[in-house]
N, C-alpha and C. Protein backbone atom coordinates (compact mmCIF):
# COMPACT_ATOMS: atom_id res chain seq x y z
N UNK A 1 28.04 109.04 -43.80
CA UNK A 1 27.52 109.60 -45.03
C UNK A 1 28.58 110.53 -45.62
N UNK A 2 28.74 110.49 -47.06
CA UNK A 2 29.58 111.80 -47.48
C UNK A 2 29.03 112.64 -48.75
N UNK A 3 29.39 113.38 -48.76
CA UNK A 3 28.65 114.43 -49.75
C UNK A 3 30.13 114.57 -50.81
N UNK A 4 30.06 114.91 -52.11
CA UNK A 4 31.06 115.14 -52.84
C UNK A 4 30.60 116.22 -53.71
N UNK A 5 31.27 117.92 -53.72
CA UNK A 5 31.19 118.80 -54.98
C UNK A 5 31.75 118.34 -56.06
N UNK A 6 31.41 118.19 -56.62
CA UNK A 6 32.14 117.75 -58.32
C UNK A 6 32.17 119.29 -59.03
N UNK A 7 33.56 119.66 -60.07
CA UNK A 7 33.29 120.40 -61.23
C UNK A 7 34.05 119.83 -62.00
N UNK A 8 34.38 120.91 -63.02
CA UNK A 8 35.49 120.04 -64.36
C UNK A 8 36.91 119.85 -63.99
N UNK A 9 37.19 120.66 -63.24
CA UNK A 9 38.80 120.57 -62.61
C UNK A 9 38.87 119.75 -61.17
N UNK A 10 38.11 120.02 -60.26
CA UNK A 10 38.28 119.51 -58.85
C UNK A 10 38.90 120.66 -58.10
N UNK A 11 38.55 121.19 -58.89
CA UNK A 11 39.13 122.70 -57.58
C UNK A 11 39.13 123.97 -57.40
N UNK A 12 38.26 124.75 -58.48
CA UNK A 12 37.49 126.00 -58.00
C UNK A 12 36.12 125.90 -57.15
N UNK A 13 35.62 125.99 -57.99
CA UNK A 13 33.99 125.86 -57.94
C UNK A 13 33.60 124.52 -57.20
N UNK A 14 33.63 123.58 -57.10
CA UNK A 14 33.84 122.30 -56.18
C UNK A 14 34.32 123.01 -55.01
N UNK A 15 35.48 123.83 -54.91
CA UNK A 15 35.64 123.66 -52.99
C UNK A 15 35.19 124.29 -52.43
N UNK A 16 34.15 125.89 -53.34
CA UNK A 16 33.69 126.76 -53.18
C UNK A 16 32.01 125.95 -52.61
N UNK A 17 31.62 125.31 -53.40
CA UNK A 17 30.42 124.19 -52.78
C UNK A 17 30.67 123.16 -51.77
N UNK A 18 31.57 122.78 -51.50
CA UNK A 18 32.11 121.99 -50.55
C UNK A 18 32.29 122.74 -49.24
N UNK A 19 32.68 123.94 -49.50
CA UNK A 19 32.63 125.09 -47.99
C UNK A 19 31.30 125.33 -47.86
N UNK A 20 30.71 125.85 -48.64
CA UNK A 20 29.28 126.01 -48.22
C UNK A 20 28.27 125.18 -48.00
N UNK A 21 28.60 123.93 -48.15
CA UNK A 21 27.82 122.31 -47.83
C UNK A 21 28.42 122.24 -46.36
N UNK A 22 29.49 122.80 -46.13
CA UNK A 22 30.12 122.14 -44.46
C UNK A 22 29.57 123.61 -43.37
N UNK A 23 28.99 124.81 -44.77
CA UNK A 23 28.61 125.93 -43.33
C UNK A 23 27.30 125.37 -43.20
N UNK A 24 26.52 125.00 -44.16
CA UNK A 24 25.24 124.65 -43.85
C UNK A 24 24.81 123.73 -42.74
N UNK A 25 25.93 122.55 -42.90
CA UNK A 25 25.76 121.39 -41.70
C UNK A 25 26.35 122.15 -40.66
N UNK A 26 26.96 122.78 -40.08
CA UNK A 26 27.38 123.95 -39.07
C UNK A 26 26.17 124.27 -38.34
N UNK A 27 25.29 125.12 -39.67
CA UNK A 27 23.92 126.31 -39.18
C UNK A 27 22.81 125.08 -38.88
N UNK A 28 22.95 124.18 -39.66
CA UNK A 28 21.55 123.48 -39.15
C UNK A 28 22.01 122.01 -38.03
N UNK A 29 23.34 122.55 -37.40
CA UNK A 29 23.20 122.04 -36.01
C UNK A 29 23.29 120.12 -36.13
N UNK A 30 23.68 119.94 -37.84
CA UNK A 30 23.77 118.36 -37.58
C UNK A 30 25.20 117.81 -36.97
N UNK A 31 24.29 116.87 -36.04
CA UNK A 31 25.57 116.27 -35.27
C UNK A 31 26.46 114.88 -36.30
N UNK A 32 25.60 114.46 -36.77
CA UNK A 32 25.70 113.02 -37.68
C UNK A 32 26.86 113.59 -38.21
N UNK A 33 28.02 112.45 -38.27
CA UNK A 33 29.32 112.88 -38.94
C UNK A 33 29.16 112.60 -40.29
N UNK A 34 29.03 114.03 -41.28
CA UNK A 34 29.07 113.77 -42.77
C UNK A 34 30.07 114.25 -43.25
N UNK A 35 31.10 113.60 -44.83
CA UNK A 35 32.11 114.14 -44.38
C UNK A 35 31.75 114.68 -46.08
N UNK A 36 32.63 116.02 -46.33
CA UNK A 36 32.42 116.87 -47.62
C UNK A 36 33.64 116.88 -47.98
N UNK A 37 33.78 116.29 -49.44
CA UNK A 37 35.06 116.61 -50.39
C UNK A 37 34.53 117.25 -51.31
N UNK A 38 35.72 117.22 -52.62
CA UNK A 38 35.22 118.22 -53.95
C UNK A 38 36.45 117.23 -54.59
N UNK A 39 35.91 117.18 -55.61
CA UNK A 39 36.71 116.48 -57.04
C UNK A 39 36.48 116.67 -58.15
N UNK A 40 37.13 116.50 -59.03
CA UNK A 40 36.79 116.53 -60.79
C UNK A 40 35.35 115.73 -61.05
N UNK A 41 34.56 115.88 -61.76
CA UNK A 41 33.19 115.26 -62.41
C UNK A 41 34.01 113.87 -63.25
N UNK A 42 35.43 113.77 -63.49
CA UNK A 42 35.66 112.88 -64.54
C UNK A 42 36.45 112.45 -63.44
N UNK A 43 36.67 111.65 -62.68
CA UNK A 43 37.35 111.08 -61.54
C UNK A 43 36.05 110.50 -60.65
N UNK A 44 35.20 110.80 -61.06
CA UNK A 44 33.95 110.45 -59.67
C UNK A 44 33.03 108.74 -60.12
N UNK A 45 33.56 107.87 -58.96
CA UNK A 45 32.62 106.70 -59.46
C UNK A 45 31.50 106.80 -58.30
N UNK A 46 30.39 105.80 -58.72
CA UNK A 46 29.39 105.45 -57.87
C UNK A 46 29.88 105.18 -56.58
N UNK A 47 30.74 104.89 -56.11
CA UNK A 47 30.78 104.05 -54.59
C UNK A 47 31.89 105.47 -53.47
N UNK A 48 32.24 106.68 -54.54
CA UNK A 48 32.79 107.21 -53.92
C UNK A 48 32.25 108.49 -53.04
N UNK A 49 30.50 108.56 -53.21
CA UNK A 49 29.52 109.61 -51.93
C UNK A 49 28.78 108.60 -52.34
N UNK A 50 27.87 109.17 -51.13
CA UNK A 50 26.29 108.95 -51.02
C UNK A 50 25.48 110.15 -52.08
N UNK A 51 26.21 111.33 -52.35
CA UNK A 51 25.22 112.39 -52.54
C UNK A 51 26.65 113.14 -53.66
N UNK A 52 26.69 113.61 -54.67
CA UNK A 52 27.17 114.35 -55.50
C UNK A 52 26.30 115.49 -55.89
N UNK A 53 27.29 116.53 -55.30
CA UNK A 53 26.42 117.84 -55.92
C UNK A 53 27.43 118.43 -57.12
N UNK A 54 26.64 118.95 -58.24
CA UNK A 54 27.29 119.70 -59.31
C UNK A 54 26.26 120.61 -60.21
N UNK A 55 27.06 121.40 -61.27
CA UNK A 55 26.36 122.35 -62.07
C UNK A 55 25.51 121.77 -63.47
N UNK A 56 24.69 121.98 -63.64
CA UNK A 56 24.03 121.53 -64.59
C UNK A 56 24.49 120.71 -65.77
N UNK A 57 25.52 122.39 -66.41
CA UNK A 57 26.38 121.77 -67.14
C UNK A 57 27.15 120.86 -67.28
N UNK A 58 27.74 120.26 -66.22
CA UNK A 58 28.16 118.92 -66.21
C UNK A 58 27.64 117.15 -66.11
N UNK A 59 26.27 117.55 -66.47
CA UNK A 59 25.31 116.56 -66.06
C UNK A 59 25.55 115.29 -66.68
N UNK A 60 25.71 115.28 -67.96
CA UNK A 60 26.18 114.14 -68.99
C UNK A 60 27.79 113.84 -68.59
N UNK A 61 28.28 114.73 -68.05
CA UNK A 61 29.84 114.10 -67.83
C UNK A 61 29.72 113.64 -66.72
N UNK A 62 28.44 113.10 -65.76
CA UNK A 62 28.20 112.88 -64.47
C UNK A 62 27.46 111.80 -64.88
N UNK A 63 27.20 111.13 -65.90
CA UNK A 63 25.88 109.89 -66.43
C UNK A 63 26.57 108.78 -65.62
N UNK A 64 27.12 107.96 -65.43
CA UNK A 64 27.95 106.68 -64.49
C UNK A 64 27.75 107.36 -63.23
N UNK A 65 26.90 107.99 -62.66
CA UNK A 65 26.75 108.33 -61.16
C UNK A 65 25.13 107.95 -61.22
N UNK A 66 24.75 107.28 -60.02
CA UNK A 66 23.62 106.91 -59.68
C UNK A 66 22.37 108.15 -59.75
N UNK A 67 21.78 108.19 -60.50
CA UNK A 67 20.83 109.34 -60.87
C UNK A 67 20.41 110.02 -59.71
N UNK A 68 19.39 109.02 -58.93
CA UNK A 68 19.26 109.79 -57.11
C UNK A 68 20.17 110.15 -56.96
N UNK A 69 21.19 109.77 -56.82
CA UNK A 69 22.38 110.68 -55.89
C UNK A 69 22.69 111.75 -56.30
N UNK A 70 22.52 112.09 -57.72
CA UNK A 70 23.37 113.29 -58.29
C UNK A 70 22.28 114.65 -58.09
N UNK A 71 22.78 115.39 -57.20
CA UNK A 71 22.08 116.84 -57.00
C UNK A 71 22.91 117.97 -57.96
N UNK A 72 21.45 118.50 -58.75
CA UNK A 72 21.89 119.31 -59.60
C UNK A 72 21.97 121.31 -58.99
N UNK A 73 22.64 121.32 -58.82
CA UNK A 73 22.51 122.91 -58.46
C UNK A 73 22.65 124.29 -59.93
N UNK A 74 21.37 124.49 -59.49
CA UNK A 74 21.14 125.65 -60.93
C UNK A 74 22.08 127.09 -60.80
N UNK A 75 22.29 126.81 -59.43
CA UNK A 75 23.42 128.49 -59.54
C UNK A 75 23.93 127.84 -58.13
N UNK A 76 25.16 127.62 -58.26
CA UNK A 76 26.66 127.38 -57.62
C UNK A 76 26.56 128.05 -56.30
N UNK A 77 26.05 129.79 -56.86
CA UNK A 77 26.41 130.56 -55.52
C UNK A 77 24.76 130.90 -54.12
N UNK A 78 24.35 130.07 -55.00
CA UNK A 78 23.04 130.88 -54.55
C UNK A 78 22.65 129.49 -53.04
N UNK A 79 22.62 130.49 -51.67
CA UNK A 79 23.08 129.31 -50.88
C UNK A 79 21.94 129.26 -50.26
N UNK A 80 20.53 130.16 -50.91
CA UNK A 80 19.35 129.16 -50.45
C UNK A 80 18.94 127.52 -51.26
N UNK A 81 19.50 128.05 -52.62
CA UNK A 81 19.37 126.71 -53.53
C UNK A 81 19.91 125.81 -52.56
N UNK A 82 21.42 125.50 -52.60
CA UNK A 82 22.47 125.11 -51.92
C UNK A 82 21.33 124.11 -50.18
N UNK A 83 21.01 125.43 -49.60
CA UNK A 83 20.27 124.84 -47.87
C UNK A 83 19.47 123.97 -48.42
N UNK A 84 18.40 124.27 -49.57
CA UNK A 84 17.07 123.52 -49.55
C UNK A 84 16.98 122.42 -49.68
N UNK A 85 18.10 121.86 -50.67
CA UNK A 85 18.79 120.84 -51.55
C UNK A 85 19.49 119.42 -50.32
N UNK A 86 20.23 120.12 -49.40
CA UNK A 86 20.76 119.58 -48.11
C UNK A 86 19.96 119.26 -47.41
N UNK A 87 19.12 120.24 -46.97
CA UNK A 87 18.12 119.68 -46.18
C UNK A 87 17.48 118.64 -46.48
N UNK A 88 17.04 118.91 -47.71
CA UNK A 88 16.08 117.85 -48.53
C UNK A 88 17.14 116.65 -48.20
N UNK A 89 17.74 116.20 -48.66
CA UNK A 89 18.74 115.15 -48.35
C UNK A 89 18.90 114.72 -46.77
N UNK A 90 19.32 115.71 -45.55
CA UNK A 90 19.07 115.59 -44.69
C UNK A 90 17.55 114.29 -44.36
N UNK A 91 16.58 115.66 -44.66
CA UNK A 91 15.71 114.53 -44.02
C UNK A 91 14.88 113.58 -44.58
N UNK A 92 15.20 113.21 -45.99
CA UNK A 92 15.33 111.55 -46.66
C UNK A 92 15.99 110.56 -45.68
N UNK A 93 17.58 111.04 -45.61
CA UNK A 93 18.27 109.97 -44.63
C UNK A 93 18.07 110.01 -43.29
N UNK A 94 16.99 110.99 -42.48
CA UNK A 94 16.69 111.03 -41.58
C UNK A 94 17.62 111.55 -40.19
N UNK A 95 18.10 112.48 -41.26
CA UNK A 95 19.13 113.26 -40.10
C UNK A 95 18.74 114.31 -39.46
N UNK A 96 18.93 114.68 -38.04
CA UNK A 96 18.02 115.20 -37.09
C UNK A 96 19.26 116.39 -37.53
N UNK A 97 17.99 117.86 -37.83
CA UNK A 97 18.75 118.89 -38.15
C UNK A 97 18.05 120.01 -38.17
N UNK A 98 18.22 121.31 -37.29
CA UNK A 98 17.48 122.54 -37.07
C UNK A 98 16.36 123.21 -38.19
């Protein structure tokens, strides 16, 4: 499985969500190898995650991404949004996780 942060550049705010997507799988103890990048929103096709997370604002520059997949995060920093969101995903795909 892989998870991808998307923003407008591929490299503030994306790696800043991409670290905190890899502490979360850390704290909730998943073993399942998922792997977390970060890229530009305008570089991102369908076949390149399972799961794209990004900021609202970029939602329409995210339309060619599979609607399920695209997780919208309403505040970047806020890392209960961030857990609930993972989890939720977690246990859709049925990943055994604290």
């Amino acid at each position: 499985m892989k998870f991808e942060a998307l923003c407008q550049s591929g490299l503030g705010s994306s790696f800043m969500v991409q670290m905190n997507i890899q502490n979360i799988l850390r704290e909730e103890n998943v073993k399942e190898e998922i792997i977390v990048e970060h890229s530009d929103v305008g570089s991102a096709t369908p076949d390149q995650a399972d799961y794209f997370f990004l900021d609202p604002t970029l939602e329409a520059s995210a339309a060619g991404l599979p609607k399920d997949k695209v997780i919208i995060l309403n505040s970047l920093v806020d890392a209960e949004e961030l857990k609930e969101k993972v989890n939720k995903i977690l246990d859709k795909e049925n990943i055994a996780h604290d």
